[in-house]
N, C-alpha and C. Protein backbone atom coordinates (compact mmCIF):
# COMPACT_ATOMS: atom_id res chain seq x y z
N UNK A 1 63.58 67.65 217.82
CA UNK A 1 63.40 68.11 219.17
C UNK A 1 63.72 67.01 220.18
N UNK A 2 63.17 65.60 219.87
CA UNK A 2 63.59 64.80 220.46
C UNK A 2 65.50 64.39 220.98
N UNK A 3 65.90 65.08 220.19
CA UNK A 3 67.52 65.04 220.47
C UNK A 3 67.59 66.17 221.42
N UNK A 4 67.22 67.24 222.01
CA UNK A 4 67.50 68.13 222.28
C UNK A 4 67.83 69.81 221.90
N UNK A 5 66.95 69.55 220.69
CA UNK A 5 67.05 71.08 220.00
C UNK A 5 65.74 71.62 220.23
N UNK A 6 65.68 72.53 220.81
CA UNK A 6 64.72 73.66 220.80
C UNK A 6 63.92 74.65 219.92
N UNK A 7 63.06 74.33 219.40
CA UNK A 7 62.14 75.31 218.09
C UNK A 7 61.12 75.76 219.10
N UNK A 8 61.39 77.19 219.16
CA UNK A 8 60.77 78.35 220.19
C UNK A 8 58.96 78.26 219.65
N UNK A 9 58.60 78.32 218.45
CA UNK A 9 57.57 77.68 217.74
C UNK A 9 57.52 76.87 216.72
N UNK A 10 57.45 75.74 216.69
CA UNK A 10 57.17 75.11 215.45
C UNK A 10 56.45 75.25 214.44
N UNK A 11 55.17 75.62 215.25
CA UNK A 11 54.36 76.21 213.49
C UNK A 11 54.70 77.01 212.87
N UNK A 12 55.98 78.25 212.94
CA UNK A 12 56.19 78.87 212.14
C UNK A 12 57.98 78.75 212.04
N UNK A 13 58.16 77.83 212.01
CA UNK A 13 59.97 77.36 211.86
C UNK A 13 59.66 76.27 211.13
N UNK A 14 60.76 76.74 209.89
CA UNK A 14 60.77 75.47 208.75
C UNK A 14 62.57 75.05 208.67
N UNK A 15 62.44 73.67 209.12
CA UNK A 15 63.85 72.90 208.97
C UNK A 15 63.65 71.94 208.48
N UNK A 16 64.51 72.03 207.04
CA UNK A 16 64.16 70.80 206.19
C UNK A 16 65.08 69.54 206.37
N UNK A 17 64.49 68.45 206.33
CA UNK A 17 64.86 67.04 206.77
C UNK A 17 66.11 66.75 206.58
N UNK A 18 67.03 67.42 205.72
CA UNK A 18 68.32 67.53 205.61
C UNK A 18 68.93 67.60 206.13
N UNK A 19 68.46 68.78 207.01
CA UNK A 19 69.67 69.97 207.82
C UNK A 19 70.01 68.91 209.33
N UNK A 20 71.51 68.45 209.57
CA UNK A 20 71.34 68.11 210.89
C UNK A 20 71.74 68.95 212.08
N UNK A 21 71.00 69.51 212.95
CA UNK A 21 71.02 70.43 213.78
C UNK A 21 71.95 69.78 215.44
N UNK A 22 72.62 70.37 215.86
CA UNK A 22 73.11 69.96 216.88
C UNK A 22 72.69 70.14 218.11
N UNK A 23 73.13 69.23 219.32
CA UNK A 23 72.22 69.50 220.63
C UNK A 23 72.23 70.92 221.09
N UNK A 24 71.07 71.58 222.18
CA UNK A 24 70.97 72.41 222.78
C UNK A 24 71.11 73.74 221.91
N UNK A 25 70.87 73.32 220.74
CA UNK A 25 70.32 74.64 219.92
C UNK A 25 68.91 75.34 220.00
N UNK A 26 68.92 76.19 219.85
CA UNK A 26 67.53 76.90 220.39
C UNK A 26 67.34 77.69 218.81
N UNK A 27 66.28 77.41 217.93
CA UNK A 27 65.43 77.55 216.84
C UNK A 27 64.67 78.61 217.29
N UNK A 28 64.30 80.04 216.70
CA UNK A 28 63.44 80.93 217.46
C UNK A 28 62.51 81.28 216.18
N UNK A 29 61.16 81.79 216.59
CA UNK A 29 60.18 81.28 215.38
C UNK A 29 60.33 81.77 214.25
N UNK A 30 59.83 81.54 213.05
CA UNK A 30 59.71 82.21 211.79
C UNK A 30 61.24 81.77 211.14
N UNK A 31 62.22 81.27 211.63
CA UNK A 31 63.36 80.52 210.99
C UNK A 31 63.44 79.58 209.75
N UNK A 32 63.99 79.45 208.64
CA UNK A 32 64.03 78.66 207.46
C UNK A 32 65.30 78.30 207.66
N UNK A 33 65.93 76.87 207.61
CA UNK A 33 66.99 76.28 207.49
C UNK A 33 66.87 75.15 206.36
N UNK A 34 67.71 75.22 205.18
CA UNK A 34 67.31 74.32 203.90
C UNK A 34 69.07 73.95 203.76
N UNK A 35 69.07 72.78 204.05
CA UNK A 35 70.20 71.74 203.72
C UNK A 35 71.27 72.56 204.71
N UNK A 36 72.18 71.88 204.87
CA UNK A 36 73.80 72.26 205.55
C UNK A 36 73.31 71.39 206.87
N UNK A 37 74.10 72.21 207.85
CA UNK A 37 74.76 72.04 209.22
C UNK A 37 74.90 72.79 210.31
N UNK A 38 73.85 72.66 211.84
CA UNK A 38 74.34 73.54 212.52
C UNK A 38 74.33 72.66 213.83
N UNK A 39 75.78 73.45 214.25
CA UNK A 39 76.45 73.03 214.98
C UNK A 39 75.48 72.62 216.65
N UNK A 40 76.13 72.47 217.82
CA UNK A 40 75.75 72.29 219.00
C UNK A 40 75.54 73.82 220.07
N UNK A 41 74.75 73.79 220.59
CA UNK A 41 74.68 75.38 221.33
C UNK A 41 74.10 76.34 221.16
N UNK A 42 74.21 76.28 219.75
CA UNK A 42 73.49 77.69 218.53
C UNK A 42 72.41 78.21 219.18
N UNK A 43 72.10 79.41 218.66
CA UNK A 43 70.76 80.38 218.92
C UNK A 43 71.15 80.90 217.72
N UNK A 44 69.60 80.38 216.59
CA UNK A 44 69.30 80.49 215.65
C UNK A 44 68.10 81.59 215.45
N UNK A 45 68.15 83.21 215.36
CA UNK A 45 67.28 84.18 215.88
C UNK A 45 65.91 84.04 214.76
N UNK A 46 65.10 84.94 215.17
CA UNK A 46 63.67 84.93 214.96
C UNK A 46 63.78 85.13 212.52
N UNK A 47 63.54 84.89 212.21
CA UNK A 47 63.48 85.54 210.94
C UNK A 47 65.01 85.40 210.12
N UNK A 48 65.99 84.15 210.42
CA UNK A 48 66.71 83.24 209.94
C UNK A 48 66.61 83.13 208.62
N UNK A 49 67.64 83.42 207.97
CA UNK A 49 67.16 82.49 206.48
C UNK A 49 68.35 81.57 206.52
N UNK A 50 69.03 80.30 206.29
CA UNK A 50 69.86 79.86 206.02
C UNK A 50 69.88 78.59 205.34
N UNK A 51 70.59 79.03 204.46
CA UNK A 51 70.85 77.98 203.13
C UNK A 51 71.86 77.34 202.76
N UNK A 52 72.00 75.71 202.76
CA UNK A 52 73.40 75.32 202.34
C UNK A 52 74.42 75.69 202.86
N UNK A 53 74.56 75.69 204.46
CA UNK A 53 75.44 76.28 205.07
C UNK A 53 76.47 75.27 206.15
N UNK A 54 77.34 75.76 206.47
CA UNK A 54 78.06 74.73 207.79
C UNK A 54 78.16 75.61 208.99
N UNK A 55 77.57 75.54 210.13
CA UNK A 55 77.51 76.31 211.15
C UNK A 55 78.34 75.74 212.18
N UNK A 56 79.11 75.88 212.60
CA UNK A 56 79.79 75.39 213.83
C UNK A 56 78.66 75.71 214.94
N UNK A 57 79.59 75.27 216.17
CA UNK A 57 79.06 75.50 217.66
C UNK A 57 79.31 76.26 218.27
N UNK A 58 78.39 76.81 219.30
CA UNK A 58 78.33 78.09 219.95
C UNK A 58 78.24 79.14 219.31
N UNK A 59 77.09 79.71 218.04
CA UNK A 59 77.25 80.58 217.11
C UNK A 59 75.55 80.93 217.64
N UNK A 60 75.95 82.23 217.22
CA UNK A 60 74.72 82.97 217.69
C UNK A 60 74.35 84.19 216.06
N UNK A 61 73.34 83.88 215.40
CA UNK A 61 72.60 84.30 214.33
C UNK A 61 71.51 85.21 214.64
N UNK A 62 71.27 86.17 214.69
CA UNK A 62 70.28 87.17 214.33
C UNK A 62 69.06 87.04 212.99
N UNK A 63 68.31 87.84 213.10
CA UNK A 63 67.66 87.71 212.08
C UNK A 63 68.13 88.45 210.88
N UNK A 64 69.04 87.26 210.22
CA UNK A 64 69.91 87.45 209.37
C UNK A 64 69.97 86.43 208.19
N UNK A 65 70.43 86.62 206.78
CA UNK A 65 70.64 85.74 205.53
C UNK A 65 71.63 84.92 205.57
N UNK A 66 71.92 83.88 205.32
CA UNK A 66 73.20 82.73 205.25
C UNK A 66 72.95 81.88 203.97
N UNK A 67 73.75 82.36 203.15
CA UNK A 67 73.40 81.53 201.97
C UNK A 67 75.14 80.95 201.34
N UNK A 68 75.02 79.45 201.42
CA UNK A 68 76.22 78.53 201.40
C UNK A 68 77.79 79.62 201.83
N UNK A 69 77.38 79.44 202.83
CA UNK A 69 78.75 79.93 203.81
C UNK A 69 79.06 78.64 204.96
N UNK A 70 80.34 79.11 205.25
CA UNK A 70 80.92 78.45 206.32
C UNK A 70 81.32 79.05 207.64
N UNK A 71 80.77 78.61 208.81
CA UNK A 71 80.54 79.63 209.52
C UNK A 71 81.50 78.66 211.18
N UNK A 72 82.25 79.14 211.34
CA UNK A 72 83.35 78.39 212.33
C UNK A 72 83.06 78.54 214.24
N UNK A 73 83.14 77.91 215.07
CA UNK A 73 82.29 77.94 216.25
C UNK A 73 82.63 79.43 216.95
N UNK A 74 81.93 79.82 217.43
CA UNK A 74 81.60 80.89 218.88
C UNK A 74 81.44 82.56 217.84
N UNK A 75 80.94 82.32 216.80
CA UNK A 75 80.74 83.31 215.60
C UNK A 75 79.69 83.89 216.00
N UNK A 76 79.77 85.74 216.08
CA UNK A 76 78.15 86.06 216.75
C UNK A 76 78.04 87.26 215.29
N UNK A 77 76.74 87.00 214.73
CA UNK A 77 76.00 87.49 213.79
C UNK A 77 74.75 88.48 214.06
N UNK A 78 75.17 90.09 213.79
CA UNK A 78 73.77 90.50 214.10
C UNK A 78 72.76 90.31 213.53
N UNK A 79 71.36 91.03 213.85
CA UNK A 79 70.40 91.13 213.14
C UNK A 79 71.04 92.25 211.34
N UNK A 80 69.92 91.44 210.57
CA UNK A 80 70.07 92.42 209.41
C UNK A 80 71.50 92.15 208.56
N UNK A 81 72.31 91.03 208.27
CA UNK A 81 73.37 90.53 207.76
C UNK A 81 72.96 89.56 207.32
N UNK A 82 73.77 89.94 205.98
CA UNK A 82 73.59 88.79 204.64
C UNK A 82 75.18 88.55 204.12
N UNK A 83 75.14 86.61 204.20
CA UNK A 83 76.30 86.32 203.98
C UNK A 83 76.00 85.56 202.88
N UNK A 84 77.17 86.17 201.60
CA UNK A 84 76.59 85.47 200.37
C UNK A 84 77.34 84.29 200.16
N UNK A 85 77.20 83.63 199.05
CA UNK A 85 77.93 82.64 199.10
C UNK A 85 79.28 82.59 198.88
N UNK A 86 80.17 81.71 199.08
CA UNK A 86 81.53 81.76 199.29
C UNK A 86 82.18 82.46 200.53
N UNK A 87 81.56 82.64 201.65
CA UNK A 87 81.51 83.29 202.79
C UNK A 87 82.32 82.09 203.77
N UNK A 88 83.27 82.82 204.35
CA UNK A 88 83.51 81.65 205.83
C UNK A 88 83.91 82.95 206.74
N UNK A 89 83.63 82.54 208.05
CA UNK A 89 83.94 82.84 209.30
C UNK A 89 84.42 82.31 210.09
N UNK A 90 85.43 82.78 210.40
CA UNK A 90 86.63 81.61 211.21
C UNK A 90 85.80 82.01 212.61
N UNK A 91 86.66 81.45 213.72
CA UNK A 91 86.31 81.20 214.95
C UNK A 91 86.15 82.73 215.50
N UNK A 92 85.62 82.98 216.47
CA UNK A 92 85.45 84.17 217.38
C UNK A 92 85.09 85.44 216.40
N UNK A 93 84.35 85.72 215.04
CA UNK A 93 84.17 86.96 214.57
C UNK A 93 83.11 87.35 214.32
N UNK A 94 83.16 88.64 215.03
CA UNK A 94 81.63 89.19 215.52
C UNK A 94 80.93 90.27 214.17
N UNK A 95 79.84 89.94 213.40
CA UNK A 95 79.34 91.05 212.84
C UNK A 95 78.48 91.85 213.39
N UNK A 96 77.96 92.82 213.49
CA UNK A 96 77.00 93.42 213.89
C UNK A 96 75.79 93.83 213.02
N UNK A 97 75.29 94.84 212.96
CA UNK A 97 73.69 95.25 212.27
C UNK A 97 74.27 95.22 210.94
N UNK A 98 73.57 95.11 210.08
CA UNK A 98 73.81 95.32 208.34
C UNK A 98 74.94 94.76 208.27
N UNK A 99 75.64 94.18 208.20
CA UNK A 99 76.94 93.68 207.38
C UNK A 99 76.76 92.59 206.31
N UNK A 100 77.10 93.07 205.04
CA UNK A 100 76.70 92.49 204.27
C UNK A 100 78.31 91.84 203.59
N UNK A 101 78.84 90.34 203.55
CA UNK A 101 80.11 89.62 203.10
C UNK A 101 79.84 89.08 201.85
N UNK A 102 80.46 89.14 200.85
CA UNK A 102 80.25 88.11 199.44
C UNK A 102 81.67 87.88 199.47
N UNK A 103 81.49 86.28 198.70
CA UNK A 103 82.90 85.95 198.22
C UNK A 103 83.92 86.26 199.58
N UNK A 104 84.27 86.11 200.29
CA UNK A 104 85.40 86.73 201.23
C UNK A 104 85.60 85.93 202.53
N UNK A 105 86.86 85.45 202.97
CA UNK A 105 86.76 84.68 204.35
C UNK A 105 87.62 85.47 205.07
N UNK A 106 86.89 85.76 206.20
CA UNK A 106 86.81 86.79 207.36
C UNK A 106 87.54 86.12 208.42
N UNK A 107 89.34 86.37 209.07
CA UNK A 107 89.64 84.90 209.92
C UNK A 107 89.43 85.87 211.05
N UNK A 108 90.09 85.36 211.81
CA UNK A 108 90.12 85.16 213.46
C UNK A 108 89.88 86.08 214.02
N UNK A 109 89.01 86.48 214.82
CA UNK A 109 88.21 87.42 215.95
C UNK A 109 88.09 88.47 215.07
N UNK A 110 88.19 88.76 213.72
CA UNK A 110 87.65 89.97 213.16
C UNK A 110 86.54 90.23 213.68
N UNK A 111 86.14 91.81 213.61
CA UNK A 111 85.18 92.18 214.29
C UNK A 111 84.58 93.37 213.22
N UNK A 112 83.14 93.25 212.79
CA UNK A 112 82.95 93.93 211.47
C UNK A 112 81.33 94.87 212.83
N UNK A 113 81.47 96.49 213.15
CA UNK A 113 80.38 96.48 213.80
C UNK A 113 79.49 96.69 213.44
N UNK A 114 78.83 97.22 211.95
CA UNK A 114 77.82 98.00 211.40
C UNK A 114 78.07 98.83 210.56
N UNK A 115 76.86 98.26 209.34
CA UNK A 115 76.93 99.10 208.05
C UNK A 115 78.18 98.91 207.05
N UNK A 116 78.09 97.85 206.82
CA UNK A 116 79.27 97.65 206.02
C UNK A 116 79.42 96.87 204.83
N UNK A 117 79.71 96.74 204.02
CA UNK A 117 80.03 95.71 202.90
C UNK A 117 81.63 95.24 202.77
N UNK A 118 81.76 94.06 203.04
CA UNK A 118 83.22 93.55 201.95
C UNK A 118 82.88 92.66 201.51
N UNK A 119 83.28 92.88 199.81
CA UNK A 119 83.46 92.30 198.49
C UNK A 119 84.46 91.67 198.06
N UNK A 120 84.92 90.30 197.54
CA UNK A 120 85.83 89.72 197.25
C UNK A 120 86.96 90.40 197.89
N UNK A 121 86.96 89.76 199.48
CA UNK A 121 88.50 90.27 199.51
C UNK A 121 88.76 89.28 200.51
N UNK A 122 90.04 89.32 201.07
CA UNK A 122 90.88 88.58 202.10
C UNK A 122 91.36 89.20 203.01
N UNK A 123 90.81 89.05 203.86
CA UNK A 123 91.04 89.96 204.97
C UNK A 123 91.93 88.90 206.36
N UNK A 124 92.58 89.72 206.70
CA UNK A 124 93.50 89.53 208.05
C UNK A 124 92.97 88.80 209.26
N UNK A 125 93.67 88.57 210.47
CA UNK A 125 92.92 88.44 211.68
C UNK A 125 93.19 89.52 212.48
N UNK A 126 92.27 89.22 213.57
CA UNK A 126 92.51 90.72 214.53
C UNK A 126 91.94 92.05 213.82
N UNK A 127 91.23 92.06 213.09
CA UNK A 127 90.61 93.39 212.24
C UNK A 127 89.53 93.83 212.45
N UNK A 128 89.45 94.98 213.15
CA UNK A 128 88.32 95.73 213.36
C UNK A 128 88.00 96.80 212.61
N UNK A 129 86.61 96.73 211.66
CA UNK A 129 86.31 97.41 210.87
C UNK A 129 85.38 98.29 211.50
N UNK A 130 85.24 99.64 211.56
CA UNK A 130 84.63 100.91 212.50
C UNK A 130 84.52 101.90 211.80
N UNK A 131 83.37 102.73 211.94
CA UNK A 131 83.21 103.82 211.00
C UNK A 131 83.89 105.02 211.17
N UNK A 132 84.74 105.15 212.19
CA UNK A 132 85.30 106.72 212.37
C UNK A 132 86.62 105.85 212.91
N UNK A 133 87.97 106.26 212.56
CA UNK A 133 89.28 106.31 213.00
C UNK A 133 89.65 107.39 214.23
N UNK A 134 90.50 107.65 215.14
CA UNK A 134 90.68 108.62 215.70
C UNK A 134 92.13 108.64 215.04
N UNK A 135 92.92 109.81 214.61
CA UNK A 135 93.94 109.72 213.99
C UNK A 135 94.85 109.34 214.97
N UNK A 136 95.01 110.22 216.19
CA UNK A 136 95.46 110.00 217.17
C UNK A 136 96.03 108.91 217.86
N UNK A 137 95.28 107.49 217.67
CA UNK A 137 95.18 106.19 217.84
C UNK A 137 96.18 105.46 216.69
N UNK A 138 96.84 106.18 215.58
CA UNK A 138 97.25 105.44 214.61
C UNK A 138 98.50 105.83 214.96
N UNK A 139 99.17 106.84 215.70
CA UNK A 139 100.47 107.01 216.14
C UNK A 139 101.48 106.27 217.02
């Protein structure tokens, strides 16, 4: 805290001596951070799990799972997303509610909004994953 990181409560936010957290991050309570890296800026949401991870800057986390992923700056994560390991997120890609990533690096401004799973795959940039197509739109 003395550097400038913010833990919304401490008695119930656990950051283990490992993890080096960057300035003007804001910690919100009930958070677990065990080993890795987070970046400068962050808003780290209420009910956090993150493990063995590299967080860039300006990334915004929900109360969401991070387990040894790589996570690239201005990355916004909803609530209710679990990133398994072997996970990266390039710069600018937004998940929303439930999205659940294993194995798979997600590049540039992909945008994943809800309810979703991808499994070992490689995915593009510019990709917006959405639950209804309009056919119309594909012409």
């Amino acid at each position: 805290m003395l550097s400038g990181v913010t833990l919304l409560d401490p008695a119930t936010t656990y950051v283990d001596a490992t993890v080096e957290v960057g300035a003007d991050t804001t910690i919100a309570p009930a958070a677990t951070c065990r080993a890795g890296r987070i970046g400068r800026g962050c808003r780290i949401g209420p009910n956090a799990v993150i493990r063995d991870s590299e967080i860039g800057d300006e990334v915004v986390i929900g109360s969401s799972t991070i387990e040894v992923a790589t996570i690239h700056d201005g990355v916004d994560i909803g609530p209710y997303c679990h990133l398994r390991p072997g996970v990266t997120l390039e710069t600018g890609v937004h998940l929303g509610n439930y999205v659940e990533i294993k194995a798979s690096p997600d590049r540039v401004r992909n945008a994943v909004g809800h309810f979703s799973y991808i499994g070992d795959s490689d995915l593009g940039s510019d990709v917006n994953f959405c639950c209804r197509i309009d056919h119309r739109q594909l012409r």
